[in-house]
C-alpha atoms as a PDB file:
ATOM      1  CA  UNK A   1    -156.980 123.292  81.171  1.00  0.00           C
ATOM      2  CA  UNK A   2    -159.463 124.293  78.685  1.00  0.00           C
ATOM      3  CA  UNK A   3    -162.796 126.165  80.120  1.00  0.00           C
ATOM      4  CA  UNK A   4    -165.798 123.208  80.552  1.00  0.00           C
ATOM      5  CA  UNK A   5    -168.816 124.415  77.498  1.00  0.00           C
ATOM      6  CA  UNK A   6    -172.091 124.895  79.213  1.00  0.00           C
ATOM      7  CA  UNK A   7    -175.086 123.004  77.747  1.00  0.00           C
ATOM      8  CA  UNK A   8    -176.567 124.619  74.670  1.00  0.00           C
ATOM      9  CA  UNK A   9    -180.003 124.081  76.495  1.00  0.00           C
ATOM     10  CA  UNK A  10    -178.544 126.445  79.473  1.00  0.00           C
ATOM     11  CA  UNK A  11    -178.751 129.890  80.218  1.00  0.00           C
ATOM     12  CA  UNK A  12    -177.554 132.323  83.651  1.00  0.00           C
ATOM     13  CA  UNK A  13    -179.325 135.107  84.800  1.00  0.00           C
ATOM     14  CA  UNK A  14    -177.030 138.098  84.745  1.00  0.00           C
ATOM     15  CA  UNK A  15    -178.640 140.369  87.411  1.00  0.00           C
ATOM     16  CA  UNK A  16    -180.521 140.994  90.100  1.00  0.00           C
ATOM     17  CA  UNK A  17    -182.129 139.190  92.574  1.00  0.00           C
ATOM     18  CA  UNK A  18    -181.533 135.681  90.815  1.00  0.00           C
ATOM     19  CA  UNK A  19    -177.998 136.472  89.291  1.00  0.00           C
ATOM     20  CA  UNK A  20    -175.913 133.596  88.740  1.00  0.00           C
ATOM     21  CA  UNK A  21    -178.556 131.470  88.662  1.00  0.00           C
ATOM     22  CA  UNK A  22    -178.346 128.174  85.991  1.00  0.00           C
ATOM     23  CA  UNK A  23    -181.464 127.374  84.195  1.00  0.00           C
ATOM     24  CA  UNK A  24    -182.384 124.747  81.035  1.00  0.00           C
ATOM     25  CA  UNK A  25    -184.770 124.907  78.838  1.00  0.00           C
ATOM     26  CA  UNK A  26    -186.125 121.964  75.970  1.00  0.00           C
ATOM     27  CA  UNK A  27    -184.251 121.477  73.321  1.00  0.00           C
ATOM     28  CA  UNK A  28    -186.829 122.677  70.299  1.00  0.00           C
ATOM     29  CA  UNK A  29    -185.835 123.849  67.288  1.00  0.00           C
ATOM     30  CA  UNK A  30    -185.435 128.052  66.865  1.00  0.00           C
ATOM     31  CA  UNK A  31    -184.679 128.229  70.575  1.00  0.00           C
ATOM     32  CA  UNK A  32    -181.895 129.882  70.945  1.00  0.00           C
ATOM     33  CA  UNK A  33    -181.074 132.339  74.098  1.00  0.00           C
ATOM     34  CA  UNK A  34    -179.755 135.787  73.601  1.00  0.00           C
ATOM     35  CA  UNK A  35    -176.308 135.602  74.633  1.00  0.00           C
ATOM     36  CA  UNK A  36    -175.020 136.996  78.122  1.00  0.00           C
ATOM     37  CA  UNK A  37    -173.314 139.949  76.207  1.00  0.00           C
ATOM     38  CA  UNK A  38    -176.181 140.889  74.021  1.00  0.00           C
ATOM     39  CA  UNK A  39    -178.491 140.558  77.078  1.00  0.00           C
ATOM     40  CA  UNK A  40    -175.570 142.447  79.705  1.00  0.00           C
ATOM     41  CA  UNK A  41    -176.109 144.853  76.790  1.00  0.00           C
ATOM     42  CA  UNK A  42    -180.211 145.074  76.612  1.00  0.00           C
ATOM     43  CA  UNK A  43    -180.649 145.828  80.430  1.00  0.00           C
ATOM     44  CA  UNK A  44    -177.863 147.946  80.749  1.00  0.00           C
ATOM     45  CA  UNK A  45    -180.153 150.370  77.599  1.00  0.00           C
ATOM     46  CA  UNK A  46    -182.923 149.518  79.880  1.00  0.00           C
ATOM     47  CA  UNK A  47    -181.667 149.982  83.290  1.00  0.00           C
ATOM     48  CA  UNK A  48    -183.516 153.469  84.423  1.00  0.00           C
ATOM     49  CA  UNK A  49    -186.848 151.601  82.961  1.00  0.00           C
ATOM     50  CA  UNK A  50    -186.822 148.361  84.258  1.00  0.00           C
ATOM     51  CA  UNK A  51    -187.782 148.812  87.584  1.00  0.00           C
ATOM     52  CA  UNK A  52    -191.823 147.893  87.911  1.00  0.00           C
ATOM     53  CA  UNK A  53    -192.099 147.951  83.860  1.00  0.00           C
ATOM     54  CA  UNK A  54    -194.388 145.621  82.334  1.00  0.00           C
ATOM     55  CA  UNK A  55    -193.573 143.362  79.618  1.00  0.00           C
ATOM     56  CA  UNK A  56    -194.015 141.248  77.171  1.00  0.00           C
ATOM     57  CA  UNK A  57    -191.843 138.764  75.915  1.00  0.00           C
ATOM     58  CA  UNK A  58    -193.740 137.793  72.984  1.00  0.00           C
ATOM     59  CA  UNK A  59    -190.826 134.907  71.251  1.00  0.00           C
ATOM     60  CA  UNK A  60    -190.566 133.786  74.731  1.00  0.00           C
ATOM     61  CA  UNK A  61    -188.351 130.232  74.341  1.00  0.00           C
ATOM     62  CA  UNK A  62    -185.793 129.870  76.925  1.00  0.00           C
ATOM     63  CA  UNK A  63    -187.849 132.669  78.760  1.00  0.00           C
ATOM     64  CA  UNK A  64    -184.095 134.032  79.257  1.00  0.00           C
ATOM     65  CA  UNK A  65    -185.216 137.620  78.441  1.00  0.00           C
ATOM     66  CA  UNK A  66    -188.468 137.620  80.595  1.00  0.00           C
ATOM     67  CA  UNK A  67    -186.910 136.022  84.018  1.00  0.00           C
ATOM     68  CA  UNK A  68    -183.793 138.360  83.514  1.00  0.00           C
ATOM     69  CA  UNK A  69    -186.612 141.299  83.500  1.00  0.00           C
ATOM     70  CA  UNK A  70    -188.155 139.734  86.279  1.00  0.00           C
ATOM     71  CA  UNK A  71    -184.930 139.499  88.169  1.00  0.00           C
ATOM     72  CA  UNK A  72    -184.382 143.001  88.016  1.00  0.00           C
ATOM     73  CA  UNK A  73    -187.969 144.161  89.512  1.00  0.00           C
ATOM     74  CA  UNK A  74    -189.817 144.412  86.331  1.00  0.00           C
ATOM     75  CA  UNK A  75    -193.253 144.549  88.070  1.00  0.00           C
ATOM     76  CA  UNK A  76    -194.731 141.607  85.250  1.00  0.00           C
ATOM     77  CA  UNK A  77    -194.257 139.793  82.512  1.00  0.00           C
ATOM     78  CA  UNK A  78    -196.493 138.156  80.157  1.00  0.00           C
ATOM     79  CA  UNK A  79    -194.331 135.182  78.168  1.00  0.00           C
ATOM     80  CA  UNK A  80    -196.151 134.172  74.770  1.00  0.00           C
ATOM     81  CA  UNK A  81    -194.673 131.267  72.683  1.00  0.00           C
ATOM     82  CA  UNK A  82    -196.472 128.762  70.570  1.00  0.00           C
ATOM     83  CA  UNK A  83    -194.321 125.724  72.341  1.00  0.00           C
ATOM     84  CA  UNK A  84    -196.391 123.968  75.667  1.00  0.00           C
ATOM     85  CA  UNK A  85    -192.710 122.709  76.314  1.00  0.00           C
ATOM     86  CA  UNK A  86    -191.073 125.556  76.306  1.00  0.00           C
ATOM     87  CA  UNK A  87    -194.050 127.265  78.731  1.00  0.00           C
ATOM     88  CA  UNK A  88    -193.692 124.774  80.987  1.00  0.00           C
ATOM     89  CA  UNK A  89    -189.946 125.103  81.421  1.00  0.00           C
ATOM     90  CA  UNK A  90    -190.612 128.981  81.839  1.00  0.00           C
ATOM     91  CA  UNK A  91    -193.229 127.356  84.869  1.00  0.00           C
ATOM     92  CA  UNK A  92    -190.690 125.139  86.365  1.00  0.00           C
ATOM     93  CA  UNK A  93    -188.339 128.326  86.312  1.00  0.00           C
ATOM     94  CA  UNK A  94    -191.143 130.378  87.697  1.00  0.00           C
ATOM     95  CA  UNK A  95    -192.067 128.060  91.001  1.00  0.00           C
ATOM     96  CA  UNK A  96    -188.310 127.401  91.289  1.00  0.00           C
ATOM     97  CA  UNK A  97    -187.517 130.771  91.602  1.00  0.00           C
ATOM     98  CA  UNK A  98    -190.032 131.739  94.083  1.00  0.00           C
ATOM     99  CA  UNK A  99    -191.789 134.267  91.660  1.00  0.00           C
ATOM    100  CA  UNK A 100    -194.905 135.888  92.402  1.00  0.00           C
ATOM    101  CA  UNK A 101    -198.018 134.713  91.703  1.00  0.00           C
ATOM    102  CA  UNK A 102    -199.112 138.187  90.160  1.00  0.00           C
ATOM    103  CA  UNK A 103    -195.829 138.389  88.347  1.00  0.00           C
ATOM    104  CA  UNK A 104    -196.088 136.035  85.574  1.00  0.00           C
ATOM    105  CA  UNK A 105    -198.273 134.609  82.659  1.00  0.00           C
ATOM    106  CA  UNK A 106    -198.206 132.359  80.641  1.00  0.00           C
ATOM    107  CA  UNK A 107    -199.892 132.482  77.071  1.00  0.00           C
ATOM    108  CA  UNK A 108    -199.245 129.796  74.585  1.00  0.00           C
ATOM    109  CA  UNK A 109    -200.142 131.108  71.402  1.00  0.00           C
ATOM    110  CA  UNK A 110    -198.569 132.350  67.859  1.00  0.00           C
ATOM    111  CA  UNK A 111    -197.021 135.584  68.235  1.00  0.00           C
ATOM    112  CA  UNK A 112    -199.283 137.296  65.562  1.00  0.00           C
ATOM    113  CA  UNK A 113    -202.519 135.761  66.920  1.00  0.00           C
ATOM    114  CA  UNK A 114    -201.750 137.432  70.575  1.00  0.00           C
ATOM    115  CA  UNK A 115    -201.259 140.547  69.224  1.00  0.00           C
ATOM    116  CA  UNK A 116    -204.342 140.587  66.835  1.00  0.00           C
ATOM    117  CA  UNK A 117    -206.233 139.542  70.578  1.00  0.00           C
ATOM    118  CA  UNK A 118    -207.566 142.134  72.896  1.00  0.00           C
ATOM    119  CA  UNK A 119    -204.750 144.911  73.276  1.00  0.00           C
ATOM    120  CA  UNK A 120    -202.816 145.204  76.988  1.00  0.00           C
ATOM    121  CA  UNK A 121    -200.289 147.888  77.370  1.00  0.00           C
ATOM    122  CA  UNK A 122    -196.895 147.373  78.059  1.00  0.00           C
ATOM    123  CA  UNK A 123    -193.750 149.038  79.361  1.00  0.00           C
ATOM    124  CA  UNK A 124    -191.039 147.119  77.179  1.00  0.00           C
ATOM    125  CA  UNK A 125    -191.712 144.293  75.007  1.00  0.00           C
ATOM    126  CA  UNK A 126    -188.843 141.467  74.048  1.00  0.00           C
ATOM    127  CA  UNK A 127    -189.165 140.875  70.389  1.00  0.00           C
ATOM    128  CA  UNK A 128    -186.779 138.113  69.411  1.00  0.00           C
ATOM    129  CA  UNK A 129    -188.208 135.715  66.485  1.00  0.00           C
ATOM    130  CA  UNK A 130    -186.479 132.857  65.160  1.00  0.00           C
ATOM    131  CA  UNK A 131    -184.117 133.760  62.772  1.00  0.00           C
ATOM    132  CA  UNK A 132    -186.067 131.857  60.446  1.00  0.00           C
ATOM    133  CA  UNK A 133    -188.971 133.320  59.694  1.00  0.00           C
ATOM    134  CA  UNK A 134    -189.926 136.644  59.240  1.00  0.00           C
ATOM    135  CA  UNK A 135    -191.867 138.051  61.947  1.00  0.00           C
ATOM    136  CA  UNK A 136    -189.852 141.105  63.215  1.00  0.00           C
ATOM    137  CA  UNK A 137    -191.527 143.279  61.046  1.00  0.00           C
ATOM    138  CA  UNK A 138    -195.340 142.472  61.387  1.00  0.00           C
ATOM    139  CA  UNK A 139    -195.374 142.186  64.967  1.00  0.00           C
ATOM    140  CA  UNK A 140    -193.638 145.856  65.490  1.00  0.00           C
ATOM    141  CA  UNK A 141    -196.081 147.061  63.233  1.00  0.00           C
ATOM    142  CA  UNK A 142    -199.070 145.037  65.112  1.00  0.00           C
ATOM    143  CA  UNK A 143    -197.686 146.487  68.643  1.00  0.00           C
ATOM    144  CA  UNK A 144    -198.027 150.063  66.833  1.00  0.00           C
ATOM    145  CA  UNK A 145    -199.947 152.019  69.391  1.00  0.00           C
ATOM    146  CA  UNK A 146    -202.349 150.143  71.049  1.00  0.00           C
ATOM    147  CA  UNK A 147    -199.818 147.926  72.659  1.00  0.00           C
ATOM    148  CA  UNK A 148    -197.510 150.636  74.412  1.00  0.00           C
ATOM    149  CA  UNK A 149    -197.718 152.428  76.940  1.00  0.00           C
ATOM    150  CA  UNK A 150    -196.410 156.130  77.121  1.00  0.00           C
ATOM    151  CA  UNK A 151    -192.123 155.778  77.166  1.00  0.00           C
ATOM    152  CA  UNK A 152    -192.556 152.535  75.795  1.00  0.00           C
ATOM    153  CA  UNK A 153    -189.220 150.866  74.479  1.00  0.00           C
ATOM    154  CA  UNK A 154    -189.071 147.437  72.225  1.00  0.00           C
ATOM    155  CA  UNK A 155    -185.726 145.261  71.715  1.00  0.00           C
ATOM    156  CA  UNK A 156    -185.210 143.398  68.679  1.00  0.00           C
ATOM    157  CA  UNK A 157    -183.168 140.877  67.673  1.00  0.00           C
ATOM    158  CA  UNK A 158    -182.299 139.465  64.105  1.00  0.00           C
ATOM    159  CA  UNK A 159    -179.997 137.837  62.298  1.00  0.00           C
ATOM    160  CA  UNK A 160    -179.943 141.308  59.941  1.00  0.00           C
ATOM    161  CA  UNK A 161    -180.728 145.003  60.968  1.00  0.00           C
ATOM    162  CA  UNK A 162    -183.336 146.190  61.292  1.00  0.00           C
ATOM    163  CA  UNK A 163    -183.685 149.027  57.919  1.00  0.00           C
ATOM    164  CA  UNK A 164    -186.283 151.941  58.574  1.00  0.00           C
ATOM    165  CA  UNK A 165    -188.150 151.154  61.755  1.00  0.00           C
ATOM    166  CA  UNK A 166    -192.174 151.220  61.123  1.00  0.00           C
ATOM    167  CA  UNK A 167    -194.249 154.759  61.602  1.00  0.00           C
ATOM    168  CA  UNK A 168    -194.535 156.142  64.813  1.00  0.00           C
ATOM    169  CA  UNK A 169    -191.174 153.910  66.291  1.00  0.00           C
ATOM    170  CA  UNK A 170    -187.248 155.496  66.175  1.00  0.00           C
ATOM    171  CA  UNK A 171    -184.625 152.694  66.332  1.00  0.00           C
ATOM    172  CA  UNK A 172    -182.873 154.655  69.991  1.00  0.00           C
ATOM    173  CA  UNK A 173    -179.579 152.207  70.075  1.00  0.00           C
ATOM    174  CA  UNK A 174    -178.361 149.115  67.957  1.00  0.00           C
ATOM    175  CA  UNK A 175    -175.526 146.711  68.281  1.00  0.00           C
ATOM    176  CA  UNK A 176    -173.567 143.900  66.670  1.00  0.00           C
ATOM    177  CA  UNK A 177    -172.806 140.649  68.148  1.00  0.00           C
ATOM    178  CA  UNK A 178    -171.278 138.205  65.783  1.00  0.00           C
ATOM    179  CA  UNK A 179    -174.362 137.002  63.219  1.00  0.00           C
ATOM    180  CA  UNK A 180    -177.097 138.792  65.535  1.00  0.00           C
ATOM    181  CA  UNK A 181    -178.183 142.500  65.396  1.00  0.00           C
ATOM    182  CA  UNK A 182    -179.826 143.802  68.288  1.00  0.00           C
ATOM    183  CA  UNK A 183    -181.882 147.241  68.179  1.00  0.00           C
ATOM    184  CA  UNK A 184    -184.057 149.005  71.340  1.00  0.00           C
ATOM    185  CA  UNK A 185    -187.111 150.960  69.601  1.00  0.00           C
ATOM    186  CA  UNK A 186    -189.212 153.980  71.278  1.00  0.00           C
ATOM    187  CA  UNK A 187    -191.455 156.589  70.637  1.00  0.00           C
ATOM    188  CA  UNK A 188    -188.593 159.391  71.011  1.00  0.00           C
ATOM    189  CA  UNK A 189    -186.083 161.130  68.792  1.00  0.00           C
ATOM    190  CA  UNK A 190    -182.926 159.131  68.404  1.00  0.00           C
ATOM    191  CA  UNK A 191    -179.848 160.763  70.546  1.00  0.00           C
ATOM    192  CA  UNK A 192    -176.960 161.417  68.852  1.00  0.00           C
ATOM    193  CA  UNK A 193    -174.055 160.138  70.236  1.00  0.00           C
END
């Protein structure tokens, strides 16, 4: 008997304290989840860092990659999308879940306008555009420093890789998962493998 599909509007958290754990999310166009396996792949490049990080999940959609980071003790995130339905979702997920009051924000607002606000530091930050337009780019380079803190790390996701990562960032790991490439950024040296 063939396996059922789960909804395209449907993600599970992974990990943690809320693994297994079914959630939807509107049905707006460029929303698209990472997959389990690219995310499985994200926290385990994150997994000594995760603990009490903050973060940003700045293309915040399904809020997939913030709630998974929330799931596995990241002390806060701060979710910024430019969709009120998609933020509310991430709200409904948020209450449901029990989650802190302290824990989470909420910031509707295009991704380039946050970051040209007031600067907050940040742990790790979730940079996943939609594929369709091309904001990978200008937001690294509008994170550049005043946005990280010390150790900082960034994951990006594209449909293409990444080419020479801006001034002051190393591309630290990569990967390949069908169409999407997905990259972790930091401050250090790469390691050679």
């Amino acid at each position: 008997m063939p396996r059922a599909r789960r909804p395209s509007n449907q993600f599970r958290i992974i990990a943690g304290r809320w693994r297994g754990r079914r959630l939807e999310f509107p049905a707006l166009p460029g929303i698209r989840p990472s997959s389990d396996r690219v995310r499985e792949t994200l926290f385990n490049w994150l997994q000594d860092r995760i603990v009490g990080a903050r973060c940003l999940d700045l293309f915040a959609g399904s809020g997939a990659l913030g709630l998974e980071a929330l799931s596995r003790q990241a002390a806060q995130v701060v979710f910024v999308d430019r969709e009120a339905r998609a933020l509310h979702a991430i709200g409904e997920h948020l209450a449901r879940l029990g989650t802190a009051p302290d824990a989470a924000e909420r910031v509707r607002s295009e991704a380039l306008n946050y970051l040209g606000g007031m600067p907050r530091v940040f742990d790790i930050v979730f940079l996943d555009p939609p594929f369709s337009e091309p904001l990978l780019r200008p937001c690294l380079e509008a994170l550049l420093p005043d946005w990280l803190a010390p150790g900082w790390r960034v994951y990006a996701e594209a449909p293409a890789p990444l080419g020479a990562p801006p001034e002051g960032a190393t591309l630290l790991r990569e990967t390949r998962a069908g169409r999407v490439w997905a990259g972790l950024l930091g401050a250090e040296p790469a390691k050679h493998l």
